[in-house]
PDB file of N, CA and C in Angstrom:
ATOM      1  N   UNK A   1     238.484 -42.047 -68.278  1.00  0.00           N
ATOM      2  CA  UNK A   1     237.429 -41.446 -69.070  1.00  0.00           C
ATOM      3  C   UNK A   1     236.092 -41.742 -68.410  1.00  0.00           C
ATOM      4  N   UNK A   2     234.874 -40.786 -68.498  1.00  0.00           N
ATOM      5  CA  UNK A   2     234.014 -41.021 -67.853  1.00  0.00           C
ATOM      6  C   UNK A   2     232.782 -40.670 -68.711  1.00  0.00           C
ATOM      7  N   UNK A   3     231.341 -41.174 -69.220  1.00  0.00           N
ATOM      8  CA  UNK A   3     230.856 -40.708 -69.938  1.00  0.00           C
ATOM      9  C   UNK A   3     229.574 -40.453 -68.571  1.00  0.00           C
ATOM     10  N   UNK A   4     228.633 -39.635 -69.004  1.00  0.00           N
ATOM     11  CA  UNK A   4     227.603 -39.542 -67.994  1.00  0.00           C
ATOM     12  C   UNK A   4     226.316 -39.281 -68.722  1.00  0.00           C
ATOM     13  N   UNK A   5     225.292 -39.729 -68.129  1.00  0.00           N
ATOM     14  CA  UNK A   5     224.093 -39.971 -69.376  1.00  0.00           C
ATOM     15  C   UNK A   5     223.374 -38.649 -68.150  1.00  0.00           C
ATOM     16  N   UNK A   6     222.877 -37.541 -68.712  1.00  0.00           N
ATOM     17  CA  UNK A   6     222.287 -36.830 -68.028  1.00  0.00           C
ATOM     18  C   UNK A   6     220.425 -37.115 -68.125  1.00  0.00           C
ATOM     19  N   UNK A   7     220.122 -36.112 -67.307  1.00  0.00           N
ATOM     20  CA  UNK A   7     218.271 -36.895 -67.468  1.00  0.00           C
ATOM     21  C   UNK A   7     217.609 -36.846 -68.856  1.00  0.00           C
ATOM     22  N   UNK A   8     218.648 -35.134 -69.407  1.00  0.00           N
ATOM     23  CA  UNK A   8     218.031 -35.202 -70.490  1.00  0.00           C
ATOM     24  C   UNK A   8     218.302 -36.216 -71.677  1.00  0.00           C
ATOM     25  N   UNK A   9     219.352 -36.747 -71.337  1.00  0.00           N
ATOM     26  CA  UNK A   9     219.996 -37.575 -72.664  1.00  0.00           C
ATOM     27  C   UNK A   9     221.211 -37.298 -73.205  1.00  0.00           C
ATOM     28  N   UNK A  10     221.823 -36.260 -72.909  1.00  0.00           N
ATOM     29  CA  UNK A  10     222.832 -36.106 -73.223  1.00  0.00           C
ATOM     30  C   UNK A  10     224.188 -37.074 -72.862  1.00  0.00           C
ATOM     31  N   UNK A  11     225.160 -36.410 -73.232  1.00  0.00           N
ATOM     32  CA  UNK A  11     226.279 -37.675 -72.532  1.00  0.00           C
ATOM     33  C   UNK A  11     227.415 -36.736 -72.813  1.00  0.00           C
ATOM     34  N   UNK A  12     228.101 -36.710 -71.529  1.00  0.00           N
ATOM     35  CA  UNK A  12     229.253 -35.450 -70.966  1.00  0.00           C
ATOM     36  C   UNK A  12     230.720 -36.467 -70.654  1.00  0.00           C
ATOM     37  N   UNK A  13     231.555 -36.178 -71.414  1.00  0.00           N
ATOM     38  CA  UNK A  13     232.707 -37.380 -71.291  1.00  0.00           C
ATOM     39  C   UNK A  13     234.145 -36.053 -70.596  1.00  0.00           C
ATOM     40  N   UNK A  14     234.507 -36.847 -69.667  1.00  0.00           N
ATOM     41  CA  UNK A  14     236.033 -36.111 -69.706  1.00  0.00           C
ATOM     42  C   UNK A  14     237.237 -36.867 -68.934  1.00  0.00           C
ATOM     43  N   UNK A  15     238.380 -36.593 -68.507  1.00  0.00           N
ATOM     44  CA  UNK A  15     239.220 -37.172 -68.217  1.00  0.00           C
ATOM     45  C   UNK A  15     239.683 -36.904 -67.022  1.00  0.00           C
ATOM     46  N   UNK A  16     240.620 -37.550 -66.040  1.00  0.00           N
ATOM     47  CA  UNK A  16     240.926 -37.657 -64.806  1.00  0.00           C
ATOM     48  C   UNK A  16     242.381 -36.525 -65.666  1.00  0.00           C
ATOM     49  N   UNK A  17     242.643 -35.769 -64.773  1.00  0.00           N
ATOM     50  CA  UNK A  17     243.909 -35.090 -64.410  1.00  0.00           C
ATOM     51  C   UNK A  17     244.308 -34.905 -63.370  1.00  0.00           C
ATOM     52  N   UNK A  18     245.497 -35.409 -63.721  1.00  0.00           N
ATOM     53  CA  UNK A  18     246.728 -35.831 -62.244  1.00  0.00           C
ATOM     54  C   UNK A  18     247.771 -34.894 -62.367  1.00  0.00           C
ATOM     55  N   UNK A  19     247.740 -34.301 -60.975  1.00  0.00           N
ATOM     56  CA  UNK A  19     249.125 -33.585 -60.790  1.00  0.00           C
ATOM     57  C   UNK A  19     250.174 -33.885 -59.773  1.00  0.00           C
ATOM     58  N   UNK A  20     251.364 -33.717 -59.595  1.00  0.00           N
ATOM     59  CA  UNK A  20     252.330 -33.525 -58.566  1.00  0.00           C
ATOM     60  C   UNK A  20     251.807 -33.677 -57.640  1.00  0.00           C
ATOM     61  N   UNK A  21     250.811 -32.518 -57.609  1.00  0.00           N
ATOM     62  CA  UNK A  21     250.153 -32.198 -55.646  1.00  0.00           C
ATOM     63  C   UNK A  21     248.915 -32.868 -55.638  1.00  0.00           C
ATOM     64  N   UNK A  22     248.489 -32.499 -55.038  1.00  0.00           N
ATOM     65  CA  UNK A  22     246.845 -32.947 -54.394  1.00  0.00           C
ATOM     66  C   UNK A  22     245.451 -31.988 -55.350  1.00  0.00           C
ATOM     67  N   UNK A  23     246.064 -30.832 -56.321  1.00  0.00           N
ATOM     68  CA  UNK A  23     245.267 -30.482 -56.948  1.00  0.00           C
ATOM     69  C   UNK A  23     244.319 -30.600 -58.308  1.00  0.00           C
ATOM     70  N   UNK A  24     244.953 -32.242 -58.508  1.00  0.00           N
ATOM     71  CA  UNK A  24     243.914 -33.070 -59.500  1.00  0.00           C
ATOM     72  C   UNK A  24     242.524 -32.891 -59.417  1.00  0.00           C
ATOM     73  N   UNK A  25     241.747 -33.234 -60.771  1.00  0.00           N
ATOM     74  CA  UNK A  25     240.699 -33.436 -60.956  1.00  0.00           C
ATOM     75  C   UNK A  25     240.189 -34.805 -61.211  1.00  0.00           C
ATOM     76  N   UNK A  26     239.152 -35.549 -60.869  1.00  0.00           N
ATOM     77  CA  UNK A  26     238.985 -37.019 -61.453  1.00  0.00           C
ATOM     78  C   UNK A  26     238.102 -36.264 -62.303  1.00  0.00           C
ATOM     79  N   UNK A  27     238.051 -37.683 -63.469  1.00  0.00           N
ATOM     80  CA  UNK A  27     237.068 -37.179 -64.599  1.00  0.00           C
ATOM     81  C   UNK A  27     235.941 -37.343 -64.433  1.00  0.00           C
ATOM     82  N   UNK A  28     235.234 -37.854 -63.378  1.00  0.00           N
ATOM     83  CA  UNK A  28     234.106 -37.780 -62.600  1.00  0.00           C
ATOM     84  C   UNK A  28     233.277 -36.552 -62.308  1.00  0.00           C
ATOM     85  N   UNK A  29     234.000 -35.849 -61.542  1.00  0.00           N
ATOM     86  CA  UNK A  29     233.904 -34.551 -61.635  1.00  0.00           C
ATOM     87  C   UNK A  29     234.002 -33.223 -62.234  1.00  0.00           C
ATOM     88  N   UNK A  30     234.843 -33.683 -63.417  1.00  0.00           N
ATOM     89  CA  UNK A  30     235.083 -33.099 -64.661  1.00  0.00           C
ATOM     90  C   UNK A  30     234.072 -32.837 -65.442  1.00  0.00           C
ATOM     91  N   UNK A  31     233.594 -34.443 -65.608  1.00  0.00           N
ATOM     92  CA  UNK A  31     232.742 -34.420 -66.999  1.00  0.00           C
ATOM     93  C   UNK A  31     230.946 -33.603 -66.056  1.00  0.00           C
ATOM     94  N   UNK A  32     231.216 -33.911 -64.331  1.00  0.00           N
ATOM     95  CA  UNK A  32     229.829 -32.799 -63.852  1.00  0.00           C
ATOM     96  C   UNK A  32     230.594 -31.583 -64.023  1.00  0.00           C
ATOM     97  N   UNK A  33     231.314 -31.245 -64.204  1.00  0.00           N
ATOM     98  CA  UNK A  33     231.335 -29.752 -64.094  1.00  0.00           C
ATOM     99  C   UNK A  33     231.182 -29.393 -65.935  1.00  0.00           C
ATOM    100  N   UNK A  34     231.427 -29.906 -66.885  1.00  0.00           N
ATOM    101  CA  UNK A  34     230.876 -29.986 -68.025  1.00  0.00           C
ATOM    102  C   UNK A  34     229.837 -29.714 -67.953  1.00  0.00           C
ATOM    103  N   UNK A  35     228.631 -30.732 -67.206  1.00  0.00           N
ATOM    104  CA  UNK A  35     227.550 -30.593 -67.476  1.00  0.00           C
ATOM    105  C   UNK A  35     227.226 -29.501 -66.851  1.00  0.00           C
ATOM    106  N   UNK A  36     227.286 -28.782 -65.566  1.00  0.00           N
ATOM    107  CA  UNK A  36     226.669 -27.534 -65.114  1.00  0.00           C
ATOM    108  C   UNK A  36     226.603 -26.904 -65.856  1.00  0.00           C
ATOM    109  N   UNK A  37     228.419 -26.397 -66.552  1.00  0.00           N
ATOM    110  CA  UNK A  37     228.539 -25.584 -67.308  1.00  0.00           C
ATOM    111  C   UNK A  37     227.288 -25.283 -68.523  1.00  0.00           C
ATOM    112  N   UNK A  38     226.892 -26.453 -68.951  1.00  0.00           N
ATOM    113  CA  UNK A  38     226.112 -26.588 -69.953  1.00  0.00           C
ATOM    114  C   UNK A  38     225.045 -26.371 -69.871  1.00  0.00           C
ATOM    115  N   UNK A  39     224.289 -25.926 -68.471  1.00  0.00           N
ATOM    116  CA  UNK A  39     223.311 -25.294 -68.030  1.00  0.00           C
ATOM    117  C   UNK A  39     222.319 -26.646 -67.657  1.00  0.00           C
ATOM    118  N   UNK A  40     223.015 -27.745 -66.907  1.00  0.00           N
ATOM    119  CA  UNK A  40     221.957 -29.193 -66.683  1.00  0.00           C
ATOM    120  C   UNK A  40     222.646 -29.418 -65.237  1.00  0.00           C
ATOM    121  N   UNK A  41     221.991 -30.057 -64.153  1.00  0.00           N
ATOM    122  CA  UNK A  41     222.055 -29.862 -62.802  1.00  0.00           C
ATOM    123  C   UNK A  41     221.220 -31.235 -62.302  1.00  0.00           C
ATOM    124  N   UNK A  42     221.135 -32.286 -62.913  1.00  0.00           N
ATOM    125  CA  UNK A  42     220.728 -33.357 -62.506  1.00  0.00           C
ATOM    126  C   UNK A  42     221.535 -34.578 -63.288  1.00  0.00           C
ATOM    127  N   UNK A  43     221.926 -35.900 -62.494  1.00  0.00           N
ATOM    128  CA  UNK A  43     222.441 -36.915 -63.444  1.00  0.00           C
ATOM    129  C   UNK A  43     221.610 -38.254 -63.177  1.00  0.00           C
ATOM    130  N   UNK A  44     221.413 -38.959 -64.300  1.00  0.00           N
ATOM    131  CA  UNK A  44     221.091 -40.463 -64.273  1.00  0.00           C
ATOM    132  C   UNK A  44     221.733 -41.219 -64.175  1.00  0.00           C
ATOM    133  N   UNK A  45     222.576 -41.385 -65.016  1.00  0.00           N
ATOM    134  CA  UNK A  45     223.671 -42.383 -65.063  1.00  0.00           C
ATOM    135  C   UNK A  45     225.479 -42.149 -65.039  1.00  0.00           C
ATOM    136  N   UNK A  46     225.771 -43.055 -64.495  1.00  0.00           N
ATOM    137  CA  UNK A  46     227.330 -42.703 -64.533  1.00  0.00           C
ATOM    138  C   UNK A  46     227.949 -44.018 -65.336  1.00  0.00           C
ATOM    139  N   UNK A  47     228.846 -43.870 -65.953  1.00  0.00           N
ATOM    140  CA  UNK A  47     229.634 -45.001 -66.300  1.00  0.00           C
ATOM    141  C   UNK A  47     231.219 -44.611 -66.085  1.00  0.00           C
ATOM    142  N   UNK A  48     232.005 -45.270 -65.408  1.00  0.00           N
ATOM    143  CA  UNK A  48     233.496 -44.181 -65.087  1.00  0.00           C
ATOM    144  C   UNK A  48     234.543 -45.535 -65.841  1.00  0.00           C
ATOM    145  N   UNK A  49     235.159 -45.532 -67.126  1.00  0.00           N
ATOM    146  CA  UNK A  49     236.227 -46.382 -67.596  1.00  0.00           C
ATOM    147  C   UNK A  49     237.640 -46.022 -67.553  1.00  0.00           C
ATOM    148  N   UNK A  50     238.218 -47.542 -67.096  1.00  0.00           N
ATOM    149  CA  UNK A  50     239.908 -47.267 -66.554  1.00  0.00           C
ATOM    150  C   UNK A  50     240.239 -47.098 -67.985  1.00  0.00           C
ATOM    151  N   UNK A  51     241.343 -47.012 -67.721  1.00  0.00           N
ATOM    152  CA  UNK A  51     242.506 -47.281 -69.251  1.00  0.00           C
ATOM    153  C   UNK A  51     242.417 -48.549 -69.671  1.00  0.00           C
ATOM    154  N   UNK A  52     241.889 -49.414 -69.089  1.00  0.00           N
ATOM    155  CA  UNK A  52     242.295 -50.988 -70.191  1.00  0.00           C
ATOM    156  C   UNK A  52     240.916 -50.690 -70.372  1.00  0.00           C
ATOM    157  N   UNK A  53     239.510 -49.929 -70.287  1.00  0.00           N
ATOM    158  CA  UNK A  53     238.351 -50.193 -70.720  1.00  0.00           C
ATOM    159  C   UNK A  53     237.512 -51.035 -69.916  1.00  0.00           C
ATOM    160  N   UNK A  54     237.835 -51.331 -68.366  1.00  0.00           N
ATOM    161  CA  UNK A  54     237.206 -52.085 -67.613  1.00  0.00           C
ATOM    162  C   UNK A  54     236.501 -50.709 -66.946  1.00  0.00           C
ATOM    163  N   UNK A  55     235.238 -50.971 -66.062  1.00  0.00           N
ATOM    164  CA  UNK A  55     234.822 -50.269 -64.995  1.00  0.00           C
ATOM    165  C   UNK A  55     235.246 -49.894 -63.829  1.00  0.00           C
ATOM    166  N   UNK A  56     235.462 -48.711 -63.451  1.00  0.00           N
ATOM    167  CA  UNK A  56     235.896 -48.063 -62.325  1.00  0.00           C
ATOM    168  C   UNK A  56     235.278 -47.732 -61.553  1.00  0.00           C
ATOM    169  N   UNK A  57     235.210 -47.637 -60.309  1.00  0.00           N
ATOM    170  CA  UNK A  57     234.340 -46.948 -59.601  1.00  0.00           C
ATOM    171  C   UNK A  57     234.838 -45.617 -58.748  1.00  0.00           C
ATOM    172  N   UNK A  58     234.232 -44.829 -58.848  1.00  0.00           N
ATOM    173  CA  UNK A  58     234.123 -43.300 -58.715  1.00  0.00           C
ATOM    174  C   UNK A  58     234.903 -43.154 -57.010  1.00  0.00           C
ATOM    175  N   UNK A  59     235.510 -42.483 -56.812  1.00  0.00           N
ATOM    176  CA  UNK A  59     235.989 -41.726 -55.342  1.00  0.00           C
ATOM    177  C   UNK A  59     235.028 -41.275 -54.432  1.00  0.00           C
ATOM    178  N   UNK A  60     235.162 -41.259 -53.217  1.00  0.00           N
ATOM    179  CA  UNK A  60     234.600 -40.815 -52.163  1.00  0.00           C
ATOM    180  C   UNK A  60     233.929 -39.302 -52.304  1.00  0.00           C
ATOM    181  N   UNK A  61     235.135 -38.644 -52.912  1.00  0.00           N
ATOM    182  CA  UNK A  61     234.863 -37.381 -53.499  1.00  0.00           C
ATOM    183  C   UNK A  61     233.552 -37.161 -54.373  1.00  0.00           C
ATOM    184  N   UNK A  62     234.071 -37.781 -55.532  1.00  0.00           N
ATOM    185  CA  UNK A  62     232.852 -37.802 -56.389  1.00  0.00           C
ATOM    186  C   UNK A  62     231.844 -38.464 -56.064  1.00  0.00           C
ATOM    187  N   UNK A  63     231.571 -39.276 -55.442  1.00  0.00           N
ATOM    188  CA  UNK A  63     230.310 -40.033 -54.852  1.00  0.00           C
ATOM    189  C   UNK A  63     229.373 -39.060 -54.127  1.00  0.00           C
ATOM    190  N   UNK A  64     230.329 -38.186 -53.462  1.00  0.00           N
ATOM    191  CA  UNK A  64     229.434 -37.271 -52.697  1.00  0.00           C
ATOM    192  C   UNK A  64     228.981 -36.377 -53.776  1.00  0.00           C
ATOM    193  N   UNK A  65     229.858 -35.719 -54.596  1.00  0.00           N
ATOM    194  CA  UNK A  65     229.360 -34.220 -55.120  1.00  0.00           C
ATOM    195  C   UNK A  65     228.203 -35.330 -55.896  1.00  0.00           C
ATOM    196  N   UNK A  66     228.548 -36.685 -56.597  1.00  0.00           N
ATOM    197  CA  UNK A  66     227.190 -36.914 -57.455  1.00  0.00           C
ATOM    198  C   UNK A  66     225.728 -37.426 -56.689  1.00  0.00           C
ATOM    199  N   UNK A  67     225.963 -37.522 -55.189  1.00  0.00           N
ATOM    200  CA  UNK A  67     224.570 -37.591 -54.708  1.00  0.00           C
ATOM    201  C   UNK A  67     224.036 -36.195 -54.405  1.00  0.00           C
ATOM    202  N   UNK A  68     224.878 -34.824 -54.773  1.00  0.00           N
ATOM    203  CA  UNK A  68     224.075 -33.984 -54.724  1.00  0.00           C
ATOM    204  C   UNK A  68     223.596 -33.426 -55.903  1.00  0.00           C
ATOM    205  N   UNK A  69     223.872 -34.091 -57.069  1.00  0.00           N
ATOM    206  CA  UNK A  69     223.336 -33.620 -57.994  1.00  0.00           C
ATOM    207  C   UNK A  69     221.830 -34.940 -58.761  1.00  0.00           C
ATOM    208  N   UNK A  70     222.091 -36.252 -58.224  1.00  0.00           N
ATOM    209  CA  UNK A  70     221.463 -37.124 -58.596  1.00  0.00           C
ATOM    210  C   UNK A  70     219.511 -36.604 -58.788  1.00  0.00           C
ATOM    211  N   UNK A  71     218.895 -37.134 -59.754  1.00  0.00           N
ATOM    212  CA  UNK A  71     217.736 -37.100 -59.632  1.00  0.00           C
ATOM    213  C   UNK A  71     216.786 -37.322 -58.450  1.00  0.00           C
ATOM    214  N   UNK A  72     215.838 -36.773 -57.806  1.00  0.00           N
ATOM    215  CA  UNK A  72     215.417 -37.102 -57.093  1.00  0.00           C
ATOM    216  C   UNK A  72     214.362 -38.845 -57.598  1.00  0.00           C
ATOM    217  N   UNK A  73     213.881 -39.496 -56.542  1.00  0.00           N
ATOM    218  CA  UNK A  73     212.614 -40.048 -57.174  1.00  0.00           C
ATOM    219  C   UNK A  73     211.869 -40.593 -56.037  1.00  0.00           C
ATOM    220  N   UNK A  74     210.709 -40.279 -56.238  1.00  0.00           N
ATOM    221  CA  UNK A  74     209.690 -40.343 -55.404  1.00  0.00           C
ATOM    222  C   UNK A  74     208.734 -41.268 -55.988  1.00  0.00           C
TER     223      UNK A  74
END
Protein backbone atom coordinates (compact mmCIF):
# COMPACT_ATOMS: atom_id res chain seq x y z
CA UNK A 1 0.00 0.00 0.00
CA UNK A 2 1.25 3.35 -0.74
CA UNK A 3 -0.26 6.66 0.35
CA UNK A 4 1.19 9.90 -1.42
CA UNK A 5 0.71 13.40 -0.04
CA UNK A 6 0.44 15.52 -3.27
CA UNK A 7 1.47 19.44 -3.20
CA UNK A 8 -1.93 20.12 -2.99
CA UNK A 9 -2.78 18.00 0.01
CA UNK A 10 -4.39 15.44 -1.14
CA UNK A 11 -3.43 11.77 -0.46
CA UNK A 12 -3.67 9.02 -3.40
CA UNK A 13 -3.38 5.37 -1.87
CA UNK A 14 -3.14 2.14 -4.04
CA UNK A 15 -1.75 -1.25 -4.19
CA UNK A 16 1.16 -3.24 -5.74
CA UNK A 17 -0.24 -5.87 -8.34
CA UNK A 18 1.60 -8.90 -9.10
CA UNK A 19 1.34 -11.07 -11.95
CA UNK A 20 2.77 -14.38 -13.44
CA UNK A 21 4.81 -12.26 -15.95
CA UNK A 22 6.69 -9.17 -15.73
CA UNK A 23 3.46 -7.10 -16.31
CA UNK A 24 2.84 -5.94 -12.67
CA UNK A 25 2.22 -2.71 -11.33
CA UNK A 26 3.90 -1.47 -7.92
CA UNK A 27 1.58 0.62 -5.95
CA UNK A 28 3.97 3.33 -6.28
CA UNK A 29 3.12 3.90 -9.50
CA UNK A 30 -0.34 3.14 -9.20
CA UNK A 31 -1.32 5.44 -6.66
CA UNK A 32 0.87 8.32 -9.48
CA UNK A 33 -1.13 7.26 -12.03
CA UNK A 34 -4.26 7.95 -9.70
CA UNK A 35 -3.04 11.12 -9.22
CA UNK A 36 -2.54 12.24 -12.99
CA UNK A 37 -5.65 10.81 -13.60
CA UNK A 38 -7.04 13.25 -11.16
CA UNK A 39 -5.73 16.06 -13.06
CA UNK A 40 -2.38 16.78 -10.39
CA UNK A 41 1.23 16.33 -11.91
CA UNK A 42 3.48 17.15 -9.02
CA UNK A 43 4.32 15.04 -5.66
CA UNK A 44 5.66 15.95 -2.12
CA UNK A 45 5.66 13.20 -0.28
CA UNK A 46 5.80 9.50 -0.58
CA UNK A 47 5.21 7.03 2.12
CA UNK A 48 5.30 3.24 0.48
CA UNK A 49 3.98 0.42 3.46
CA UNK A 50 4.84 -3.41 3.36
CA UNK A 51 2.24 -5.79 4.61
CA UNK A 52 3.41 -6.02 8.25
CA UNK A 53 3.06 -1.98 8.17
CA UNK A 54 6.82 -1.32 8.19
CA UNK A 55 8.39 1.10 5.45
CA UNK A 56 9.34 0.16 2.08
CA UNK A 57 11.26 1.66 -0.19
CA UNK A 58 10.12 2.30 -3.72
CA UNK A 59 11.90 0.44 -6.99
CA UNK A 60 14.28 1.71 -9.35
CA UNK A 61 11.33 2.01 -11.54
CA UNK A 62 9.37 4.14 -9.49
CA UNK A 63 12.17 6.25 -8.23
CA UNK A 64 12.65 7.34 -11.64
CA UNK A 65 9.03 7.99 -12.91
CA UNK A 66 8.75 9.93 -9.23
CA UNK A 67 11.76 12.24 -9.92
CA UNK A 68 9.93 13.22 -12.91
CA UNK A 69 7.08 14.22 -11.41
CA UNK A 70 8.64 15.64 -8.00
CA UNK A 71 8.25 19.40 -7.17
CA UNK A 72 10.69 21.52 -8.35
CA UNK A 73 12.53 23.90 -5.61
CA UNK A 74 14.55 26.62 -6.08
Amino acid sequence: MIKKHQVTGRIYTAVCVDTSCTLGVCAERNAMFNMITNGENAIRRVLALMPDGKAGVPCGACREFMTQLMARRV
